[in-house]
N, C-alpha and C. Protein backbone atom coordinates (compact mmCIF):
# COMPACT_ATOMS: atom_id res chain seq x y z
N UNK A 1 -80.13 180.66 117.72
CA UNK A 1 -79.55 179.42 117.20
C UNK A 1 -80.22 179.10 115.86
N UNK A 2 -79.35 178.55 114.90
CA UNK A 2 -80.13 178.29 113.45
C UNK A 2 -80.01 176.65 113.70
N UNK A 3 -80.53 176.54 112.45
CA UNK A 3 -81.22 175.30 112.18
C UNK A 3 -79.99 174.30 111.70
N UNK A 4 -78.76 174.44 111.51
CA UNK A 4 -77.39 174.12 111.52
C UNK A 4 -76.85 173.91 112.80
N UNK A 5 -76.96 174.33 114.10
CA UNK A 5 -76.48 174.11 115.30
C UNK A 5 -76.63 172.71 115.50
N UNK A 6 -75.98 172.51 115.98
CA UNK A 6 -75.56 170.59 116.62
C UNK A 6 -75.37 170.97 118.25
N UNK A 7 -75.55 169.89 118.34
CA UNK A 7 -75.90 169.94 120.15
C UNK A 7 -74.74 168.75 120.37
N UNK A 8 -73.97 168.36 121.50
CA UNK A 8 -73.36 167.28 121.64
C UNK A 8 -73.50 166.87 123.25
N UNK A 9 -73.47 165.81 123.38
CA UNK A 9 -73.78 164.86 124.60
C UNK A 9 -72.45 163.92 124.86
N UNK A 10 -71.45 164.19 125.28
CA UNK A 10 -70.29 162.98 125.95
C UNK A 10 -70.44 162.47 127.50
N UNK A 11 -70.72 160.98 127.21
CA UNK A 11 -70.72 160.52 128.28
C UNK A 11 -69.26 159.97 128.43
N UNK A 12 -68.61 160.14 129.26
CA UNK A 12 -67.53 160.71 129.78
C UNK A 12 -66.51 159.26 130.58
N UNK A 13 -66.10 158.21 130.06
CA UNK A 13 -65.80 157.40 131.11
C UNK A 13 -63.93 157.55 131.35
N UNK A 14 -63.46 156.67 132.08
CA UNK A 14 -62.45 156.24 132.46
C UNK A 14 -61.22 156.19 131.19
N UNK A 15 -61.73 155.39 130.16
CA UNK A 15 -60.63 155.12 128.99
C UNK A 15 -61.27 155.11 128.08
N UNK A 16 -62.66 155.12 128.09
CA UNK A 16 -63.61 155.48 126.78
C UNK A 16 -64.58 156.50 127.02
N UNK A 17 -64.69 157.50 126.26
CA UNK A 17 -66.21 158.00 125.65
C UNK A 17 -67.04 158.30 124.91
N UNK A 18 -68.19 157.95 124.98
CA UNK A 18 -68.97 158.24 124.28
C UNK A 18 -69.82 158.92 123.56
N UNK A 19 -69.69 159.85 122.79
CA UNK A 19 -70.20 161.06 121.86
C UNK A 19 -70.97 160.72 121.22
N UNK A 20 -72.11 161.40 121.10
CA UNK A 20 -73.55 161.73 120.67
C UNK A 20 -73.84 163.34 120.23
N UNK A 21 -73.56 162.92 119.05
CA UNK A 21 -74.58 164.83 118.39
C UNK A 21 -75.76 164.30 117.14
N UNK A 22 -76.55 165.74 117.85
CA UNK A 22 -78.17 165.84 117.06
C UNK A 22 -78.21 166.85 116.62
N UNK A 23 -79.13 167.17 116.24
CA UNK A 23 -79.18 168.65 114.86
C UNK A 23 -80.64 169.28 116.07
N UNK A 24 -80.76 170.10 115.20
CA UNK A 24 -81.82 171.25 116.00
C UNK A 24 -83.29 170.68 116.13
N UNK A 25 -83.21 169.11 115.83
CA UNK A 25 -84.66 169.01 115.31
C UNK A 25 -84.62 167.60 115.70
N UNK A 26 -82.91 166.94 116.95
CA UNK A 26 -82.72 166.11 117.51
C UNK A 26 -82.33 164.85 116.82
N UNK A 27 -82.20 164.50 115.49
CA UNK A 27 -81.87 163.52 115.04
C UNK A 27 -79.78 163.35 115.03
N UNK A 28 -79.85 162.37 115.10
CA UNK A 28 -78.73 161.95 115.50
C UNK A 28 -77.23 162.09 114.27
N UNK A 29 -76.68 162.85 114.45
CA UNK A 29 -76.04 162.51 113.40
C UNK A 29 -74.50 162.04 113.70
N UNK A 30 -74.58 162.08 114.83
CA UNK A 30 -73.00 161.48 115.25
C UNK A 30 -73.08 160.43 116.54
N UNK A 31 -72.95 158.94 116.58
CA UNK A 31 -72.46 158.47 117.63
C UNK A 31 -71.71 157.15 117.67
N UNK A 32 -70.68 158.03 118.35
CA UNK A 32 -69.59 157.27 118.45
C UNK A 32 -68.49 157.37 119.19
N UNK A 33 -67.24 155.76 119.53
CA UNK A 33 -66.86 156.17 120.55
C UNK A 33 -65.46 156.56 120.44
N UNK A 34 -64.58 157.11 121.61
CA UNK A 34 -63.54 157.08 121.66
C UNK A 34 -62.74 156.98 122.62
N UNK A 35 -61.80 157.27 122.48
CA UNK A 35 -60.80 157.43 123.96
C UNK A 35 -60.74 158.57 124.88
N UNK A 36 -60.61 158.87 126.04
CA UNK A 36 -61.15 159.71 126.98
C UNK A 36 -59.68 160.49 126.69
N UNK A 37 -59.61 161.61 125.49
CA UNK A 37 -58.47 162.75 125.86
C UNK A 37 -58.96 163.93 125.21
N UNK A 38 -58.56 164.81 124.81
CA UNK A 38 -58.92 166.04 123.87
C UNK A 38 -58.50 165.55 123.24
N UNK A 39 -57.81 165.44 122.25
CA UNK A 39 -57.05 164.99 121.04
C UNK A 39 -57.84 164.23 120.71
N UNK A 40 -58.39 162.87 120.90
CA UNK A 40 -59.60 162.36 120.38
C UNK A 40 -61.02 162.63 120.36
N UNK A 41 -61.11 163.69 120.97
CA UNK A 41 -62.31 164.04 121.54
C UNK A 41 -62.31 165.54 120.08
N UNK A 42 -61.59 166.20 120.13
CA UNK A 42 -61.60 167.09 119.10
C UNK A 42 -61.61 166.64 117.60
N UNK A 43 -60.61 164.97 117.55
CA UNK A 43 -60.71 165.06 115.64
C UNK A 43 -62.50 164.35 115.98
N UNK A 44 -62.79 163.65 116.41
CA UNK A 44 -64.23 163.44 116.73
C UNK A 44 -65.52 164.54 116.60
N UNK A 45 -65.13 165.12 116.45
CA UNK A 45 -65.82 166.68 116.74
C UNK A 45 -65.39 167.53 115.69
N UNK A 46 -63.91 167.09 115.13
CA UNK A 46 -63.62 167.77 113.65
C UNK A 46 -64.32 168.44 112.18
N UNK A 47 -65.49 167.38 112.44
CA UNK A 47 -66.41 168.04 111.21
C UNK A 47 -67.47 168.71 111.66
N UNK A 48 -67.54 168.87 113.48
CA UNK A 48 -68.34 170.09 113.50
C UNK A 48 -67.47 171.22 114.27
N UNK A 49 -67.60 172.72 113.93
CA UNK A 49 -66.69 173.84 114.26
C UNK A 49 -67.23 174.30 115.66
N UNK A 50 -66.15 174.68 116.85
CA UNK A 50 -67.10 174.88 117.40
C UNK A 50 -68.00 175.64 117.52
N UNK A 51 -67.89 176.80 116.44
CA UNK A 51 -69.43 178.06 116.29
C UNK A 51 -70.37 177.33 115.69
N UNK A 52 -70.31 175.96 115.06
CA UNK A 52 -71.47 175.43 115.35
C UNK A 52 -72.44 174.67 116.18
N UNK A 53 -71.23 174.55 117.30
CA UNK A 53 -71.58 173.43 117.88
C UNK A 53 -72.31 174.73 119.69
N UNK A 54 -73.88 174.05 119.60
CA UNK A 54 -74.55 175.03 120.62
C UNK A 54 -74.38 174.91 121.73
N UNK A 55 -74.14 173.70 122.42
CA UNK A 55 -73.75 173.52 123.48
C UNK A 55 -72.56 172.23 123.48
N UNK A 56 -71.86 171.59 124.41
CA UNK A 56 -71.69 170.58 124.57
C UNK A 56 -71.35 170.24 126.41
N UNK A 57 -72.52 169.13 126.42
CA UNK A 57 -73.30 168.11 127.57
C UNK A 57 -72.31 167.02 128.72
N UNK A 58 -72.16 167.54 129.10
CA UNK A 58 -71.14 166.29 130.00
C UNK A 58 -71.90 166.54 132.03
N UNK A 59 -71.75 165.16 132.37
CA UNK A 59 -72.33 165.01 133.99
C UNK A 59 -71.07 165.59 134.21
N UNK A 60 -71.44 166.00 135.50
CA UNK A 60 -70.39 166.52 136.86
C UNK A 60 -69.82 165.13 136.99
N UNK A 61 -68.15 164.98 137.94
CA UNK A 61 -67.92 164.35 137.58
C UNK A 61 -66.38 164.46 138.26
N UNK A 62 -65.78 163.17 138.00
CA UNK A 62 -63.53 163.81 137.86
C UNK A 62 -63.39 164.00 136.54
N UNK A 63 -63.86 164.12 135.39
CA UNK A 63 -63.06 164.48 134.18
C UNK A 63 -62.78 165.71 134.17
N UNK A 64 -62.68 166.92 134.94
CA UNK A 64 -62.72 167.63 134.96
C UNK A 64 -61.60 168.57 133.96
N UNK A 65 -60.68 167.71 133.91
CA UNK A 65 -59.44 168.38 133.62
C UNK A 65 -59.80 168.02 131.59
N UNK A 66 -60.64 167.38 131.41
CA UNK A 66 -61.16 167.31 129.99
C UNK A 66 -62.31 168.69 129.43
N UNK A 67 -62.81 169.17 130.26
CA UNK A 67 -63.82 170.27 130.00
C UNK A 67 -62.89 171.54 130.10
N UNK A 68 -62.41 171.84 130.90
CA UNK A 68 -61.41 172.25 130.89
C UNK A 68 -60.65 173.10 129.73
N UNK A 69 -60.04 171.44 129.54
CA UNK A 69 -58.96 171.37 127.83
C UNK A 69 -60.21 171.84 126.86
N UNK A 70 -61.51 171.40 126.31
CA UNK A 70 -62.14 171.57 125.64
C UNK A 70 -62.27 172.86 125.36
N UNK A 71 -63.00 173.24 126.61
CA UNK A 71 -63.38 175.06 127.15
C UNK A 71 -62.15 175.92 126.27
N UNK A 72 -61.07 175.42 126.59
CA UNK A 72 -59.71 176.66 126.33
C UNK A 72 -59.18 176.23 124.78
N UNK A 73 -60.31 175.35 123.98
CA UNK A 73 -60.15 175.02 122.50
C UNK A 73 -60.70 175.49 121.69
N UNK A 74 -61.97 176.37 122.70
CA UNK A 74 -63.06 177.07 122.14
C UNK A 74 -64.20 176.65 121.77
N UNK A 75 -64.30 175.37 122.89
CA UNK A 75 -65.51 174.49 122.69
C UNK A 75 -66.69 175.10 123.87
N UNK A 76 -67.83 175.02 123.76
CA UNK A 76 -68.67 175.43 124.38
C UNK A 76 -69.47 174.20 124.72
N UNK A 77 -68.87 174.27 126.59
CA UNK A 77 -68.58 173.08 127.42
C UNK A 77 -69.90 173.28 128.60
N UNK A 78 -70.86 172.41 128.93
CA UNK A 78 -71.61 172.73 130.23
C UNK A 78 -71.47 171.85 130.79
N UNK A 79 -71.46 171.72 131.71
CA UNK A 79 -71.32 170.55 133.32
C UNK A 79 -72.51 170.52 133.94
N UNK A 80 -73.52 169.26 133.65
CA UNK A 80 -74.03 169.58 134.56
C UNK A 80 -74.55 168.97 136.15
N UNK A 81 -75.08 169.03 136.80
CA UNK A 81 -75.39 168.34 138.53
C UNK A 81 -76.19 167.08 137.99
N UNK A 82 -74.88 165.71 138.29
CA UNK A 82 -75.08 164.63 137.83
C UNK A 82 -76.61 163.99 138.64
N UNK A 83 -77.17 164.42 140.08
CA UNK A 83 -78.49 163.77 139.93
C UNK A 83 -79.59 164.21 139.09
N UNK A 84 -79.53 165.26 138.88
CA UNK A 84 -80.54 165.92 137.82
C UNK A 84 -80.24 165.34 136.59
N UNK A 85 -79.04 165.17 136.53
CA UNK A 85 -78.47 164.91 134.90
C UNK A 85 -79.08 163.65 134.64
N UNK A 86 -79.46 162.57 135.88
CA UNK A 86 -79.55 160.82 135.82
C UNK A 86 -80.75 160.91 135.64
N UNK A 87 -81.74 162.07 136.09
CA UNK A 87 -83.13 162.01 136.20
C UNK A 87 -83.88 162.28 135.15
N UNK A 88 -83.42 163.00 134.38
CA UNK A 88 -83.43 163.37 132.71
C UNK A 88 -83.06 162.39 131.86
N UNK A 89 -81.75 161.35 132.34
CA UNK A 89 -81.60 160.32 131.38
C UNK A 89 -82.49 159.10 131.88
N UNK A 90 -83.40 159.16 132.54
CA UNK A 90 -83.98 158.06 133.05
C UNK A 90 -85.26 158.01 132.44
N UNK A 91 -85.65 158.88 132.03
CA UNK A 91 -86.58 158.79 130.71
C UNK A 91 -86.34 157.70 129.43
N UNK A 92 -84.97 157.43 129.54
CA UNK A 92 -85.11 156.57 128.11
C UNK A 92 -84.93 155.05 128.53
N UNK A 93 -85.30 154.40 127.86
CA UNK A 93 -85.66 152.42 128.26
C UNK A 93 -84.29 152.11 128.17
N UNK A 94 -83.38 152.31 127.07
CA UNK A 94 -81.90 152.02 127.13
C UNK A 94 -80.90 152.73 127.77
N UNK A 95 -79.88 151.92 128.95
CA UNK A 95 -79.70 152.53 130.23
C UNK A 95 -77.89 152.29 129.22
N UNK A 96 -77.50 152.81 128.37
CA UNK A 96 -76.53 152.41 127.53
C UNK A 96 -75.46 153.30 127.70
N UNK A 97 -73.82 153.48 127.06
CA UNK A 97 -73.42 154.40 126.94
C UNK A 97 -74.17 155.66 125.72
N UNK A 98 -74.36 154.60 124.67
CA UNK A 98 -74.90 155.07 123.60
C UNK A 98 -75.61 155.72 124.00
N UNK A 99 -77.01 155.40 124.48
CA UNK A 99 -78.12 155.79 125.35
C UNK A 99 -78.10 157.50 126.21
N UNK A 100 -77.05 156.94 126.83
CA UNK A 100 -76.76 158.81 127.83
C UNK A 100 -76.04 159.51 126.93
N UNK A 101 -75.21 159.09 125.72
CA UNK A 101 -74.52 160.11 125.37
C UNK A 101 -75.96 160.86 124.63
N UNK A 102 -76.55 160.45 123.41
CA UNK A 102 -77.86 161.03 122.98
C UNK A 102 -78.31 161.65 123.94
N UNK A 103 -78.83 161.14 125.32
CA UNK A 103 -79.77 161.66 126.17
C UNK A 103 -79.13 163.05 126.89
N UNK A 104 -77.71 163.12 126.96
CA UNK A 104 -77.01 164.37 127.62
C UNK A 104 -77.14 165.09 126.26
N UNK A 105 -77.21 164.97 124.78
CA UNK A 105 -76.85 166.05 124.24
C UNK A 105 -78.72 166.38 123.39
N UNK A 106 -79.90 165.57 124.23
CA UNK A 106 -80.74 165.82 123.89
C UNK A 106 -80.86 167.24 125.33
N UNK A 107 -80.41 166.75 126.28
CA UNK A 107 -80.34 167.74 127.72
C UNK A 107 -79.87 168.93 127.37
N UNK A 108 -78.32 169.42 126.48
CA UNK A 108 -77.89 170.17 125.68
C UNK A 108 -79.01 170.97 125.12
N UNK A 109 -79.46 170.28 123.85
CA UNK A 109 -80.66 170.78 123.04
C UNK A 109 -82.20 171.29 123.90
N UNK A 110 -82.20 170.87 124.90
CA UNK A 110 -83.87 170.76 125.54
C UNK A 110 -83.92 171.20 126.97
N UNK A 111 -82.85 170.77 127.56
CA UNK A 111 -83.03 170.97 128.68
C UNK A 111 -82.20 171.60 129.40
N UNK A 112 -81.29 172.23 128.93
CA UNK A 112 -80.31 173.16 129.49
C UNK A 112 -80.89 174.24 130.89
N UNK A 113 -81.84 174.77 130.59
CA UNK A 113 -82.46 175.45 131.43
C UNK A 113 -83.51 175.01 132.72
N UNK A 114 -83.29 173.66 132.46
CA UNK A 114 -83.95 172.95 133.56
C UNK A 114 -83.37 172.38 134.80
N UNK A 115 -81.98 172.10 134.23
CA UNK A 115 -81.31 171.38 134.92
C UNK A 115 -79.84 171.93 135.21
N UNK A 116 -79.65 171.63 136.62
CA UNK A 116 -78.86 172.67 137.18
C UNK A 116 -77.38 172.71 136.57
N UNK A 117 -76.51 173.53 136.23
CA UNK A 117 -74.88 173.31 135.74
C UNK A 117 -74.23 173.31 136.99
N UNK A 118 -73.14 172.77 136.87
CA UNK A 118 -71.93 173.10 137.77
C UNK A 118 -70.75 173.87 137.48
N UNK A 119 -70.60 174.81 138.12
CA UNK A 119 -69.72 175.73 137.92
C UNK A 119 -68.10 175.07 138.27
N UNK A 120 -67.40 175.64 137.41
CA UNK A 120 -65.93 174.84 137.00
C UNK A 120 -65.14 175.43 137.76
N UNK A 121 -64.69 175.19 139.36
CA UNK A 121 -63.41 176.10 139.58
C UNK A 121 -62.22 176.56 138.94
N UNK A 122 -61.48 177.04 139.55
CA UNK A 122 -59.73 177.08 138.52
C UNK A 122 -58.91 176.27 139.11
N UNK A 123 -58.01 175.50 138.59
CA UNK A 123 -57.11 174.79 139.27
C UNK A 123 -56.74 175.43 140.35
N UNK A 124 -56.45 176.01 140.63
CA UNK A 124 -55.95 176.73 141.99
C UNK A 124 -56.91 176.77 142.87
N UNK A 125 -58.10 177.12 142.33
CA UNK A 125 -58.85 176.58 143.62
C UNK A 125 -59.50 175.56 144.40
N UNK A 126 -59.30 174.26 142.83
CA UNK A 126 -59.69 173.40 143.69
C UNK A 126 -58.04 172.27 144.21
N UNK A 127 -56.96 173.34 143.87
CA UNK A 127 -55.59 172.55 144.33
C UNK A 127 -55.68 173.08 146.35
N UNK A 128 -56.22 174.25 146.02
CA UNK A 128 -56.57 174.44 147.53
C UNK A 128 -57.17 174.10 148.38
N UNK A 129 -58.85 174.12 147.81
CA UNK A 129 -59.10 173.15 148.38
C UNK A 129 -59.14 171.71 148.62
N UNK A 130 -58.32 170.98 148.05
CA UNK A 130 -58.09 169.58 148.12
C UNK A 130 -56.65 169.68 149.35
N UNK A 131 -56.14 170.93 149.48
CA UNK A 131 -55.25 170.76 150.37
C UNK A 131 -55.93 171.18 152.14
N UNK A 132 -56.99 172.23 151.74
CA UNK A 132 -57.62 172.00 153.07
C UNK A 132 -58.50 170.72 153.38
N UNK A 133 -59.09 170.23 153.06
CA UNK A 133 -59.60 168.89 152.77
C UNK A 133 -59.02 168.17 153.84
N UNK A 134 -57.57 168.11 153.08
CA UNK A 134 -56.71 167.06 153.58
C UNK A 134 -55.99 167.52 155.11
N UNK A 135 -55.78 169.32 154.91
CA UNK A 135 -55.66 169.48 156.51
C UNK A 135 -56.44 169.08 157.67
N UNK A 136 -57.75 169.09 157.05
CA UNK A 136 -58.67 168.61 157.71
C UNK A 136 -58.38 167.35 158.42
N UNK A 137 -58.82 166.50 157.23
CA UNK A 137 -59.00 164.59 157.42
C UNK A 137 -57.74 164.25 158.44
N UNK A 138 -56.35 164.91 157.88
CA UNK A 138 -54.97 164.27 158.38
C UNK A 138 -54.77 164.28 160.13
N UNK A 139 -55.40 165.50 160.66
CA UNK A 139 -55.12 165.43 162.11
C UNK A 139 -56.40 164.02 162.81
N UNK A 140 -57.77 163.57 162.07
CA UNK A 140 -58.71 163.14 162.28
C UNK A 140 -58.72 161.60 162.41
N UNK A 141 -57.47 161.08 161.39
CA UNK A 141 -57.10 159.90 161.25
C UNK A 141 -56.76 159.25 161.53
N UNK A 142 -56.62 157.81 162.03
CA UNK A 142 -56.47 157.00 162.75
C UNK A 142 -54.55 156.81 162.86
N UNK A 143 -54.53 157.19 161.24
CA UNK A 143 -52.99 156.91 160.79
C UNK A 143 -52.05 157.88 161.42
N UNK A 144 -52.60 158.80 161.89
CA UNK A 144 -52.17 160.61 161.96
C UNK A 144 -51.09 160.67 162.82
N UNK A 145 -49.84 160.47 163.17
CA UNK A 145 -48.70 160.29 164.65
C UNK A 145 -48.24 161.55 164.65
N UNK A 146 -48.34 162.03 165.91
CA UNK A 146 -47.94 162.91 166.57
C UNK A 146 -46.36 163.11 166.35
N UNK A 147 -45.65 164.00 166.02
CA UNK A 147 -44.62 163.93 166.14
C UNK A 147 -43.87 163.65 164.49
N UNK A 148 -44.43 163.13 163.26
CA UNK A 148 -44.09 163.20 162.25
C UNK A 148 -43.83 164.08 161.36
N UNK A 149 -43.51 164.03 160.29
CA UNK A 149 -42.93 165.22 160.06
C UNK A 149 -44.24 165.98 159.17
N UNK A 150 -45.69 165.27 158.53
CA UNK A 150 -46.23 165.71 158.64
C UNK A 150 -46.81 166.64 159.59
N UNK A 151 -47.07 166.36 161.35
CA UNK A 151 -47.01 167.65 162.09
C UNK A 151 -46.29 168.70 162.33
N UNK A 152 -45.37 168.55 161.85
CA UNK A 152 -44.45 169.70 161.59
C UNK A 152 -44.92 170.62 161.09
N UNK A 153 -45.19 170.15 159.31
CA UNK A 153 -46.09 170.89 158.15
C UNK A 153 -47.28 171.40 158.88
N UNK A 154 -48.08 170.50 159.24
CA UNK A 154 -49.56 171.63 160.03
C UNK A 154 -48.93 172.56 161.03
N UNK A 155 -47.99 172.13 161.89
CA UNK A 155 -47.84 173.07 162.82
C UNK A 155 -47.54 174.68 162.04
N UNK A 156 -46.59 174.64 160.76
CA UNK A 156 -46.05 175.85 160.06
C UNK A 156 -47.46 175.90 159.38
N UNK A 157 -48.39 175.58 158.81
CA UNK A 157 -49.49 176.05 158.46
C UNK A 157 -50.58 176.43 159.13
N UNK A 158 -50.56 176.46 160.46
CA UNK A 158 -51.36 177.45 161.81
C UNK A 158 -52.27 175.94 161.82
N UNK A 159 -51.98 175.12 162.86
CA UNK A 159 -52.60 173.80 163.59
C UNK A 159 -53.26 174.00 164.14
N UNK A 160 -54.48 173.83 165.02
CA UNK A 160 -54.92 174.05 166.06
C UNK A 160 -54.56 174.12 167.12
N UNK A 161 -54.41 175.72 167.90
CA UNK A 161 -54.21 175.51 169.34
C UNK A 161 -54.17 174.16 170.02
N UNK A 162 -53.04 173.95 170.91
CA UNK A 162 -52.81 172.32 171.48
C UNK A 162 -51.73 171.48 170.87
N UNK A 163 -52.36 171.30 169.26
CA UNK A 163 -51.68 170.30 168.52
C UNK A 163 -50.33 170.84 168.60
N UNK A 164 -49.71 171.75 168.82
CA UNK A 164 -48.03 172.07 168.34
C UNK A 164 -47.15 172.49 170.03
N UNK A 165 -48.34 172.07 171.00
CA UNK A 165 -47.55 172.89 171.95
C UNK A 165 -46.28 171.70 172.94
N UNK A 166 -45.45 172.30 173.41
CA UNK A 166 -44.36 171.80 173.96
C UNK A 166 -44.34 170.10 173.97
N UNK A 167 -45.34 170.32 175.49
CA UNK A 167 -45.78 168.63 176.00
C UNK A 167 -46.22 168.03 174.95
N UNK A 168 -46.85 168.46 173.73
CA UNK A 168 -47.02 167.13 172.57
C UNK A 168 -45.27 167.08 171.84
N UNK A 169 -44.72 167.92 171.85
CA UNK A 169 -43.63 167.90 171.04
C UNK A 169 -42.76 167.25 172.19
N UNK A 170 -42.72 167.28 173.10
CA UNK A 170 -41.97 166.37 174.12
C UNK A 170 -42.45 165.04 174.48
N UNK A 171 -43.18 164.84 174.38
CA UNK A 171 -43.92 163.36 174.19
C UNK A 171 -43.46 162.63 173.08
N UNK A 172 -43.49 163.13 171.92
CA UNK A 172 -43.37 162.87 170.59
C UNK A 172 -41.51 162.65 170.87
N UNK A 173 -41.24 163.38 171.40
CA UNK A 173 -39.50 163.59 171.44
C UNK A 173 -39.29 161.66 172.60
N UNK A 174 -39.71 161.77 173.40
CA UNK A 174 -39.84 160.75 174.59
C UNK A 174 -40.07 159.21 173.46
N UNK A 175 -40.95 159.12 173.08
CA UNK A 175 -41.25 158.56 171.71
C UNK A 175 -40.20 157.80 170.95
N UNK A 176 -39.96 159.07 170.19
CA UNK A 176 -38.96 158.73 169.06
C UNK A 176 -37.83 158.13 170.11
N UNK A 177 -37.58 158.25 170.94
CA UNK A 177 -35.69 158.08 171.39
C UNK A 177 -36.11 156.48 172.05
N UNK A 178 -37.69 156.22 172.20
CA UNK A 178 -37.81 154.38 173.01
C UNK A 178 -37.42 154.01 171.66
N UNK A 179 -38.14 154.24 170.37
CA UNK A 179 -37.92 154.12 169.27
C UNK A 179 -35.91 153.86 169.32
N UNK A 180 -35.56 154.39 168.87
CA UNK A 180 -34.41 154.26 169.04
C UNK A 180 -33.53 153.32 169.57
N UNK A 181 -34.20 153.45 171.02
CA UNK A 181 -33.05 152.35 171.66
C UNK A 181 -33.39 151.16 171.71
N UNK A 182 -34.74 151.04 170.88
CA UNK A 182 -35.19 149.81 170.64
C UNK A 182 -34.34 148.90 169.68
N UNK A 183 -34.05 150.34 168.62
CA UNK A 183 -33.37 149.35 167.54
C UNK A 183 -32.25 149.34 167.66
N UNK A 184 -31.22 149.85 168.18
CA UNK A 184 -29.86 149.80 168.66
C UNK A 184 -29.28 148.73 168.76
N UNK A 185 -28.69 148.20 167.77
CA UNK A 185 -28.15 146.66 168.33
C UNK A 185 -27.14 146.57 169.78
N UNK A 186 -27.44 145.87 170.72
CA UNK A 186 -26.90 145.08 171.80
C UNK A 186 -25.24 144.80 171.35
N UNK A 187 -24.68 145.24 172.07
CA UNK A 187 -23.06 144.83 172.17
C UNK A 187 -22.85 143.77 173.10
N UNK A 188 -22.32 142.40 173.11
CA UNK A 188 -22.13 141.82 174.16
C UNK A 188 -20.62 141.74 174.67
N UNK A 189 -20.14 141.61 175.71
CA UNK A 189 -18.35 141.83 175.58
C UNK A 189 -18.14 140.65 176.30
């Protein structure tokens, strides 16, 4: 790394963030804020390229889909394991945005090797697992009825032995039809 490398630190929020870059020797030469997209996040970052730019600092996190976009812009993106990340910014007296963005892209510059990264799945894998997740939670839940057309879906995605067999699907059938004649309006003659 030369003495031209910039380090950058985004602390990462909801509808704003906050960007912080330092030079090799930590002084600050960028901070400031913006709106949480690539498009602002890149003309922000416009006057540095990213072959200059040595790392750039962001906590673990949901922005995920922003590191991401960055990564595939040709930005050189690290994630890293937000309690380590808090324990490193807890060194400084100002608990600020300002504050962590400097302090993540002093982590960039200093401490990269101390503190653990998080590795970025691919959409696909974490679209999967957010769908086992949910196979999970859905049979577990209080909300969960037997017989909906969500059990259907688990049943065609291999349910657990039990959950799909006859007597629940006949129960469920017994069910739906009180259902029914509950709501049936009454004829009187």
């Amino acid at each position: 790394m030369s003495d031209s490398t910039v380090w950058v630190g985004l602390d990462l929020g909801l509808r704003r963030t906050r960007v912080s870059v330092v030079d090799a020797f930590g002084a600050e030469l960028l901070n400031d804020e913006c709106e949480t997209n690539v498009d602002a996040l890149k003309t922000m970052l416009g006057s540095f390229p990213p072959e200059r730019i040595g790392l750039i600092a962001a906590e673990s996190g949901n922005d995920t889909h922003i590191v991401r976009k960055l990564r595939q812009s040709g930005f050189p993106v690290a994630i890293f394991e937000a309690r380590q990340a808090s324990k490193f910014l807890a060194i400084r007296r100002n608990k600020t945005d300002a504050g962590d963005a400097k302090g993540l892209a002093d982590l960039a510059r200093l401490g990269r090797n101390s503190v653990s990264q998080v590795y970025l799945k691919s959409p696909e894998c974490q679209q999967l697992r957010g769908l086992l997740v949910m196979r999970r939670a859905l049979p577990q839940s209080a909300a969960f009825v037997h017989g909906s057309a969500a059990m259907g879906w688990f049943c065609r995605q291999g349910a657990p032995p039990g959950n799909c067999d006859s007597s629940s699907r006949a129960s469920s059938q017994r069910s739906a039809n009180r259902r029914r004649a509950r709501s049936k309006p009454t004829s009187s003659h």
